[in-house]
Protein backbone atom coordinates (compact mmCIF):
# COMPACT_ATOMS: atom_id res chain seq x y z
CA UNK A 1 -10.98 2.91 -11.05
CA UNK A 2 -8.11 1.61 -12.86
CA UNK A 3 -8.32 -2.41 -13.79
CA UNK A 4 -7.24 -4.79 -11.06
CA UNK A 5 -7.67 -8.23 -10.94
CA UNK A 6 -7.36 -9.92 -7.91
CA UNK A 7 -5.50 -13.74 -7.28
CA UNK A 8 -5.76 -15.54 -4.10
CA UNK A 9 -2.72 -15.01 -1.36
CA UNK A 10 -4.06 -17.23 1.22
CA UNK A 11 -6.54 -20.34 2.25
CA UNK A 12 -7.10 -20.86 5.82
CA UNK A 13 -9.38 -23.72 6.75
CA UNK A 14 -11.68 -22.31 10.08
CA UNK A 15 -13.23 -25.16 11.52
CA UNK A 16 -16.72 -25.18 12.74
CA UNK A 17 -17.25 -23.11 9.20
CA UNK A 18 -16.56 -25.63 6.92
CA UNK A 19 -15.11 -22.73 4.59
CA UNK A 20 -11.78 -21.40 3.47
CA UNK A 21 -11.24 -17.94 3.71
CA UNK A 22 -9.30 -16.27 0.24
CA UNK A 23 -7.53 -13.16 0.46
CA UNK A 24 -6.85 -11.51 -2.54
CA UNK A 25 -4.23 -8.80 -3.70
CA UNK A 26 -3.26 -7.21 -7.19
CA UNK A 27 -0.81 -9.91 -9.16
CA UNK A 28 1.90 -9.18 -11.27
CA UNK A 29 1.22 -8.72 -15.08
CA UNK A 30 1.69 -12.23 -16.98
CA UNK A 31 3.62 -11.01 -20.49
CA UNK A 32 2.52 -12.55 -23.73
CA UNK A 33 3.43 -16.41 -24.38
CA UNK A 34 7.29 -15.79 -25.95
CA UNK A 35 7.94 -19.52 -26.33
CA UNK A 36 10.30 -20.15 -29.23
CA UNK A 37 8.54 -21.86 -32.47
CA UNK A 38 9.84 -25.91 -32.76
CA UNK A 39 11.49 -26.43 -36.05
CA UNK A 40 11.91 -29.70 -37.68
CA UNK A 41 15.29 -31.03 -37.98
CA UNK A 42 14.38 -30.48 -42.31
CA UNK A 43 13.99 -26.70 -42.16
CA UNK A 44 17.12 -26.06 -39.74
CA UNK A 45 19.98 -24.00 -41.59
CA UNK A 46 22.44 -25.48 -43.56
CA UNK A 47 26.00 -25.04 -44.57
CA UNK A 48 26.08 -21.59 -46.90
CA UNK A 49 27.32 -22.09 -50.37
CA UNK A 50 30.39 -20.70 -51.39
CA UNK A 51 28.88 -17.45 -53.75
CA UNK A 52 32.15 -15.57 -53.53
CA UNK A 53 32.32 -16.02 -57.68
CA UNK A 54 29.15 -14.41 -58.05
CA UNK A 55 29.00 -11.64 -55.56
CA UNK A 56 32.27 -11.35 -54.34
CA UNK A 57 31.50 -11.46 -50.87
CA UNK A 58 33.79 -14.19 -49.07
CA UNK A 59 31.59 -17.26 -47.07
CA UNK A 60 33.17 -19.28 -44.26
CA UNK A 61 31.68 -22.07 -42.94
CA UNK A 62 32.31 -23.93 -39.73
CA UNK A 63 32.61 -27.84 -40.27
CA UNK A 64 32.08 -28.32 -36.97
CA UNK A 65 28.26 -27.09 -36.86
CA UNK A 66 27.02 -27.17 -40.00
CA UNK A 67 26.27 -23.34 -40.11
CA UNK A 68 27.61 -20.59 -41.67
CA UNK A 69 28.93 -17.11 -40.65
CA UNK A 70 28.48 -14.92 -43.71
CA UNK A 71 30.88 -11.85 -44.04
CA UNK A 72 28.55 -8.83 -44.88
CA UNK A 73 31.62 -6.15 -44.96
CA UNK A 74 30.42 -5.13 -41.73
CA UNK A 75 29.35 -6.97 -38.44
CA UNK A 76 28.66 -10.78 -39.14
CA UNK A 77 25.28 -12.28 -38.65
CA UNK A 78 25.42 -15.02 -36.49
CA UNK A 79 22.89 -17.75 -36.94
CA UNK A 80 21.45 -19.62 -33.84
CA UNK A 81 22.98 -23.76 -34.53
CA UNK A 82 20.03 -24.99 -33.41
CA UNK A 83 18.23 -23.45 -36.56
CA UNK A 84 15.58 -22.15 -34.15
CA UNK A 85 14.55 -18.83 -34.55
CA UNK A 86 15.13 -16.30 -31.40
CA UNK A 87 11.99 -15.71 -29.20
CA UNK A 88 10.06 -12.62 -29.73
CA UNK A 89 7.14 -10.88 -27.84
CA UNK A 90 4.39 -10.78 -30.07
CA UNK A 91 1.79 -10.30 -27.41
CA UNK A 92 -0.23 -7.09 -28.64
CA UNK A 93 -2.42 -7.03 -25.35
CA UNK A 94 -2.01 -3.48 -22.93
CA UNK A 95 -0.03 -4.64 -19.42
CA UNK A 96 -2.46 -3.99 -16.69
CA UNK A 97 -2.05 -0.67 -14.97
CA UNK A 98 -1.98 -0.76 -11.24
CA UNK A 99 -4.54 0.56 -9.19
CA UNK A 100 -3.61 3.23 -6.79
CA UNK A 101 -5.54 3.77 -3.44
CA UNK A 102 -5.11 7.48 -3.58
CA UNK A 103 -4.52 10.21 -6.46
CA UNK A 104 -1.05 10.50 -5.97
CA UNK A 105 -0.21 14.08 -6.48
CA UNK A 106 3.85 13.87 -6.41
CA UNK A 107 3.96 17.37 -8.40
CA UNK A 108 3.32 20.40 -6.40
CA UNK A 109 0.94 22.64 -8.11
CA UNK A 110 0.43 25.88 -5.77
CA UNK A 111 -3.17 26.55 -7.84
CA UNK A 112 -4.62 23.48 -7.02
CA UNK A 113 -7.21 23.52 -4.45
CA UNK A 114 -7.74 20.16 -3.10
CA UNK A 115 -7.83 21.10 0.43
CA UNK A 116 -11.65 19.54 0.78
CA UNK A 117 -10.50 16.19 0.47
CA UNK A 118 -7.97 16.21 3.47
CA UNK A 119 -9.26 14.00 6.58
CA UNK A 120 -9.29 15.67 9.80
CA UNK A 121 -8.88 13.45 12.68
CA UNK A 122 -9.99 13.88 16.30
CA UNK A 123 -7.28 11.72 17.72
CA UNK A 124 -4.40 14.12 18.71
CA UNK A 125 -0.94 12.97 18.46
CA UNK A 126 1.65 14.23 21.24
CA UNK A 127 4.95 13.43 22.02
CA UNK A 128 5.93 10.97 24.38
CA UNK A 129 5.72 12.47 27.94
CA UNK A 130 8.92 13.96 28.98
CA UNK A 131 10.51 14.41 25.41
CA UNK A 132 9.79 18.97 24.90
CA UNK A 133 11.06 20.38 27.94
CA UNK A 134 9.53 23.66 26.10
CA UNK A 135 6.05 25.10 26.63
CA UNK A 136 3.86 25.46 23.68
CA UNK A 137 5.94 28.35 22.62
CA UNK A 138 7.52 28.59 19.01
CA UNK A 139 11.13 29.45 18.63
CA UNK A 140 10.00 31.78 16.02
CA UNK A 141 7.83 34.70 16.57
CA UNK A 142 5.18 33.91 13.96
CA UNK A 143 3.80 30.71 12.37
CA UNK A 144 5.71 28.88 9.64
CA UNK A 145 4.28 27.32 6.97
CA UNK A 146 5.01 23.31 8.06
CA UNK A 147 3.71 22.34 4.00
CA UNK A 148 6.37 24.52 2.21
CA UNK A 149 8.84 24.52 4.89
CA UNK A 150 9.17 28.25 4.81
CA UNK A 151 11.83 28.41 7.52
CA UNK A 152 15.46 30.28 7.02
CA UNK A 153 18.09 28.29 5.75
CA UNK A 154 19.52 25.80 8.19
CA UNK A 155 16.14 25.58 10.15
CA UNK A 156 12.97 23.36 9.61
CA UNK A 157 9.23 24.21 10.49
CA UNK A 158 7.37 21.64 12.72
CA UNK A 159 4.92 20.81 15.26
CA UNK A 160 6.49 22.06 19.12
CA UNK A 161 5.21 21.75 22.60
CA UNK A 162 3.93 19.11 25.03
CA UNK A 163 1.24 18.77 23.10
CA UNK A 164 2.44 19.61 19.62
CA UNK A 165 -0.32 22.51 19.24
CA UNK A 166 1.75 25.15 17.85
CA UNK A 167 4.23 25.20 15.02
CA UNK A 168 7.99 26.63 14.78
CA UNK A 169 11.29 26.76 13.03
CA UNK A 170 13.59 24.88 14.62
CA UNK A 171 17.43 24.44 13.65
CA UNK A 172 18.15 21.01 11.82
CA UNK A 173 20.14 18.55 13.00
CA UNK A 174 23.91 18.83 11.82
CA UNK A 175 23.34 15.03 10.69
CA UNK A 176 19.27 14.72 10.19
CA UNK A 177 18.14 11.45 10.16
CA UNK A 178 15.50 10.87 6.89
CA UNK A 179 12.01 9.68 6.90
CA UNK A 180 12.01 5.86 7.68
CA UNK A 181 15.27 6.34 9.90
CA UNK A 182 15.93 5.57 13.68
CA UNK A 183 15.33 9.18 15.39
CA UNK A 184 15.48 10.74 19.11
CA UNK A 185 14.29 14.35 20.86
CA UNK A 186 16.44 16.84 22.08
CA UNK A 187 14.70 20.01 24.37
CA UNK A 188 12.78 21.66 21.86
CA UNK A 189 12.21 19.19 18.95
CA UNK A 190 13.87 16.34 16.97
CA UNK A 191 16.91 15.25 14.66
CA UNK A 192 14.78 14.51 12.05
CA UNK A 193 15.47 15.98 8.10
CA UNK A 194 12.98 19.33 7.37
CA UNK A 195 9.45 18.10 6.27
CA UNK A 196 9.68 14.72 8.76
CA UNK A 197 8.50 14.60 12.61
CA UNK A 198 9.75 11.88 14.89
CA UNK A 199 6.77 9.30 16.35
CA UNK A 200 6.81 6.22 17.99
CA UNK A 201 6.53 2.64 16.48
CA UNK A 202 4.18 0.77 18.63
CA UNK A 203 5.05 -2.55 16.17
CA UNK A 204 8.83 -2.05 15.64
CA UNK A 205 8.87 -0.25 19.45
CA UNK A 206 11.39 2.22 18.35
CA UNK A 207 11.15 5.95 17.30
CA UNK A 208 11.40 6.58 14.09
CA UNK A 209 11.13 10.05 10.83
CA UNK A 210 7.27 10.05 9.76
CA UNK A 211 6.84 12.20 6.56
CA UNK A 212 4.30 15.39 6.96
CA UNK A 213 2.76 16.44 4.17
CA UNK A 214 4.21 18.74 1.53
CA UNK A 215 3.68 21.48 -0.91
CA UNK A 216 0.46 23.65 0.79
CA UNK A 217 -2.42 23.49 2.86
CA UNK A 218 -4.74 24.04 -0.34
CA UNK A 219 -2.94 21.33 -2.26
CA UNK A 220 -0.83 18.68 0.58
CA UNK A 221 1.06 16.11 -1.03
CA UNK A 222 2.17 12.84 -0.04
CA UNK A 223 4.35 9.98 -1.59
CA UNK A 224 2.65 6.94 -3.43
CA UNK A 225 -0.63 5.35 -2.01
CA UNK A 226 -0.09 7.40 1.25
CA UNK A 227 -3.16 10.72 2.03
CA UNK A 228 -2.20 13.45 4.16
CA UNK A 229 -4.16 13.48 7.47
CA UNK A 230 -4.50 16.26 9.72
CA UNK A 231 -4.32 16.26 13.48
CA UNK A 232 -3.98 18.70 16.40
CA UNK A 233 -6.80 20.71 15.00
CA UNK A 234 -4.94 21.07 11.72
CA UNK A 235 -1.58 22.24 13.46
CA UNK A 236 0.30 18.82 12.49
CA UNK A 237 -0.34 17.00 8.96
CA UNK A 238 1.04 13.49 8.57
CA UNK A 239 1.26 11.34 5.33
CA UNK A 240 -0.38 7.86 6.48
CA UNK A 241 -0.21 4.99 4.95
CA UNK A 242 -3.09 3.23 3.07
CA UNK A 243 -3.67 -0.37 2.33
CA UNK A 244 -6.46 -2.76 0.68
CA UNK A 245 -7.53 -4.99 3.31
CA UNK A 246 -7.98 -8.00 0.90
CA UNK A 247 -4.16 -7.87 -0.13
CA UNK A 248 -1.98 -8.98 2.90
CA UNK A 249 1.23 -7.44 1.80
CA UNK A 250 -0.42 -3.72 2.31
CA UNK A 251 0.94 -3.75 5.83
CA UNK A 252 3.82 -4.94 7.63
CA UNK A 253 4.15 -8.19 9.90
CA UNK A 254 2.45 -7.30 13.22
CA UNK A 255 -0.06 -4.65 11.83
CA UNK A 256 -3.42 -5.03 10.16
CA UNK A 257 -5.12 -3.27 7.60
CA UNK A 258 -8.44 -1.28 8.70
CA UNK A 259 -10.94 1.38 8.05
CA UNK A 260 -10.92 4.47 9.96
CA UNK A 261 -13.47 5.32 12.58
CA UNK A 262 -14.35 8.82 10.72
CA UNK A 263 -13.46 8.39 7.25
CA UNK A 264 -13.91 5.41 4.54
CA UNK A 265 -10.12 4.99 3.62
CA UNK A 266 -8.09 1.81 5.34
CA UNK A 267 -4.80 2.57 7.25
CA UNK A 268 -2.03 0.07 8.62
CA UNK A 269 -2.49 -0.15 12.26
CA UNK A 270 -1.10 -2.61 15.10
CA UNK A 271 -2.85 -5.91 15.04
CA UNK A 272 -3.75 -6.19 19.13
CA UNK A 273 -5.20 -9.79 18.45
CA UNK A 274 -2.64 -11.51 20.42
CA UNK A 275 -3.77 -15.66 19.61
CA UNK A 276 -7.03 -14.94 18.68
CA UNK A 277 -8.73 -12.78 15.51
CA UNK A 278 -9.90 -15.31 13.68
CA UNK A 279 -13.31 -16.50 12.79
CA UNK A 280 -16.21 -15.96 15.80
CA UNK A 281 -13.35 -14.50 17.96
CA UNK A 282 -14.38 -12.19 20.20
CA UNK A 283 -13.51 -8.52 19.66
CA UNK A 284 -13.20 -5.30 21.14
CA UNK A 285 -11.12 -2.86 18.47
CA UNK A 286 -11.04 -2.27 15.04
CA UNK A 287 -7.95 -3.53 14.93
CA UNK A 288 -8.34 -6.67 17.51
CA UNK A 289 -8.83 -9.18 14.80
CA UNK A 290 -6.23 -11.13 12.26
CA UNK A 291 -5.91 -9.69 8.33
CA UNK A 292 -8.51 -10.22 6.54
CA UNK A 293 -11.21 -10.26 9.31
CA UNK A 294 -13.71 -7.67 10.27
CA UNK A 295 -14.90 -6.72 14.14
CA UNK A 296 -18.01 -7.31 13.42
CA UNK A 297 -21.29 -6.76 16.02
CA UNK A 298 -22.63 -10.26 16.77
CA UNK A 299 -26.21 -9.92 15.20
CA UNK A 300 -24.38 -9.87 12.04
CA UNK A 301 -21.73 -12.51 12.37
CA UNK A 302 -22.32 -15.38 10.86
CA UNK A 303 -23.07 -18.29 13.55
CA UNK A 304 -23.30 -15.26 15.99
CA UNK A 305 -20.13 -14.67 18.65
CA UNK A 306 -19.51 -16.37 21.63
CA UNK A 307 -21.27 -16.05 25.04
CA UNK A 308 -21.01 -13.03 26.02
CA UNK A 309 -19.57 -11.26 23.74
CA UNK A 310 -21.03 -7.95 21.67
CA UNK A 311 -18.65 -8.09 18.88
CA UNK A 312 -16.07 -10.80 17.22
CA UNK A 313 -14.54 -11.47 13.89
CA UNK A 314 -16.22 -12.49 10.40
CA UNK A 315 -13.85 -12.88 7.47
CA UNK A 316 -13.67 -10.34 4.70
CA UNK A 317 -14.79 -11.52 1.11
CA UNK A 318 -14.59 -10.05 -2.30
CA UNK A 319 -18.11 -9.03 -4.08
CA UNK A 320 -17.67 -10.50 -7.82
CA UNK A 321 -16.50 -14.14 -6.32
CA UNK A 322 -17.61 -14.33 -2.41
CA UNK A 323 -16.01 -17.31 -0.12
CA UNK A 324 -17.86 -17.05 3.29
CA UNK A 325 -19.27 -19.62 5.86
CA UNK A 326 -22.43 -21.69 5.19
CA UNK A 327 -25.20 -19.26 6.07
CA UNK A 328 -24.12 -15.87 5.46
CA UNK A 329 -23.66 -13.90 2.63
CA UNK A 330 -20.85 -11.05 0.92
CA UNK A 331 -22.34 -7.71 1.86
CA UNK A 332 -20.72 -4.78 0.50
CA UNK A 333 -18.52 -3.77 3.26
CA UNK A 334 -19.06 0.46 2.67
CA UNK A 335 -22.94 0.20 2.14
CA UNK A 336 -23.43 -0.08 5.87
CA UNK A 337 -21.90 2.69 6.69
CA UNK A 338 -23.38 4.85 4.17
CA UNK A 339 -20.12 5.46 2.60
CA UNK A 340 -19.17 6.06 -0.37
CA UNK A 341 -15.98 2.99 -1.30
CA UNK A 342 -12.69 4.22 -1.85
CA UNK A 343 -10.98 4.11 -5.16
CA UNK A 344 -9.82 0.35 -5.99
CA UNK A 345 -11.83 -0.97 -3.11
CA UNK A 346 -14.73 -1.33 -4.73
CA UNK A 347 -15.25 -4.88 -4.41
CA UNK A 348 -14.46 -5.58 -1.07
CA UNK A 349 -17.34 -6.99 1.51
CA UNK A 350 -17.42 -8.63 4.51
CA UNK A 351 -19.60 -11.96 5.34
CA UNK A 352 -22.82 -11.40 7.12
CA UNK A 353 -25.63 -13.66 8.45
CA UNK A 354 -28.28 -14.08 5.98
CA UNK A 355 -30.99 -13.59 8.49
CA UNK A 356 -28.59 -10.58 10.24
CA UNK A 357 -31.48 -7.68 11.19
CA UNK A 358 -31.75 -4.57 9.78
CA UNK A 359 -29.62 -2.91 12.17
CA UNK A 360 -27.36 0.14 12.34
CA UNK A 361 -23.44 -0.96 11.88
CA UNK A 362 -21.52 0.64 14.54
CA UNK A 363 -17.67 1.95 13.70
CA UNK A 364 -15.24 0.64 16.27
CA UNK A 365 -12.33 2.42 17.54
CA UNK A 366 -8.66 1.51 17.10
CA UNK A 367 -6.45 0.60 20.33
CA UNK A 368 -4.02 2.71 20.13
């Protein structure tokens, strides 16, 4: 794990807890203290003497400021009127290097076998009803190679058919839009650039280019901090977005930050809260509580949840310096799940009833 620090982002007062909740994310790096040395008014820098006799270098000084410009034959020296010598960064100390979520693997290197890494998930993604007038048959004759984009010039492999379960080259757009850009279908597939599929927004409500995932099927790449994830039974890889739930600028306004059902990395999904997610809130998602909270089953909420209700929300904490409601305690938020923590999340936990029972912690589904 590379060294992170965390600093506080927000304080929330929850009421009935007596406790502020602390989120923390990864701060900036602090350089060294470069604050300029105080002179006394004795030691500042007076007129120059007139030495032309003796080295025959002429010596002008200004009247005005008491300080002299002295002619070197080349570029003159300027000194600083207040006498004060200029700041300098004497700070020895290593900046901190920032912690990435995944091993970013930018370079494509066709020997590299990392292919047993890749998530597969069970949720398939389609598009919207109505949008491929096509049946699941490829434009081409054969399968393309949707990593390496293997298509003729002018065309673009990507996922085709109602149910995007086979794969195709397609012509590109004369004007492709590019990943992060406004996008729209046309009979067969999209106007997206090659390498990019066009999916719905549920936050933004808007379609927009999603990035697949590059280089091979042994070795998929994806840009910073996102993993590739394959769906469709591996027909259709997508880079997705991770995020550190304790750091509320990992996701966007509207979305929260949460583990997936199958696997132990945390992905930016749409917060379905509504006015509620906080603290003892009821919940029935994954993602149906605030940032920073955990759906959480009730025998292990602090307090317990309300009447009624199987599961509600219990704030997240960090391990080395807990914050959590009187009576409960930070439990390493991984361990019940038998998982193993992902890289920089290490130290994230989630606040459990000290007399919670020994019970097995149940994964709840996203709303999709």
């Amino acid at each position: 794990m590379c060294p992170r620090t965390r600093s506080v982002a927000l304080g929330r007062r929850l009421l009935g807890g007596a406790m502020s909740l602390v989120l923390f994310g990864c701060p900036t790096v602090e350089p060294g203290d470069t604050s300029p040395t105080e002179v006394s008014p004795s030691e500042e820098t007076a007129s120059s003497t007139d030495t032309s006799g003796a080295t025959g270098t002429p010596t002008s000084t200004d009247p005005t400021s008491g300080t002299g410009t002295t002619e070197t034959g080349g570029d003159p020296t300027t000194v600083d009127p207040s006498g004060e010598p200029s700041a300098t960064d004497t700070s020895d100390e290593p900046p901190v290097e920032e912690c990435h979520l995944a091993d970013d693997n930018v370079a494509c290197d066709l020997l590299v076998e990392r292919s047993g890494q890749v998530p597969h998930s069970p949720i398939p993604l389609r598009p919207p009803a109505g949008w491929v007038k096509q049946a699941n048959t490829p434009v081409a004759e054969e399968d393309c190679d949707i990593y390496g984009q293997d298509c003729p010039e002018g065309q673009k492999c990507t996922a085709l058919g109602q149910n995007w379960s086979s794969r195709g080259c397609v012509p590109v757009a004369e004007y492709p839009s590019k990943v992060g850009e406004g996008c729209w279908p046309d009979d067969i597939s999209d106007n997206c650039e090659a390498g990019s599929i066009c999916q719905y927004d549920a936050v933004k409500g808007a379609f927009f280019c999603r990035e697949l995932c590059g280089c091979s099927e042994a070795n998929p790449t994806c840009p910073e901090n996102q993993r590739c994830v394959t769906y469709n039974s591996g027909v259709l890889p997508m880079c997705e977005r991770l995020c550190d739930p304790l750091d509320l600028g990992s996701c966007e306004a509207g979305e929260v930050c949460i583990k997936d059902e199958w696997f132990a990395d945390f992905y930016c999904k749409m917060d379905v809260s509504g006015e509620t997610g906080v603290f003892r809130d009821e919940c029935k998602f994954a993602n149906d509580c605030d940032p920073g909270y955990s759906c959480e089953a009730a025998e292990l909420v602090p307090g317990g949840c309300p009447e009624g209700a199987e599961f509600c929300c219990t704030p997240l904490c960090i391990l080395d310096d807990p914050l959590c409601p009187e009576g409960s305690t930070c439990i390493e938020y991984f361990g019940g799940f038998g998982l193993e923590p992902p890289q920089c999340l290490e130290d994230v936990g989630y606040c459990a009833a000290d007399l919670m029972p020994l019970v097995e912690r149940p994964a709840l589904p996203w709303s999709l």
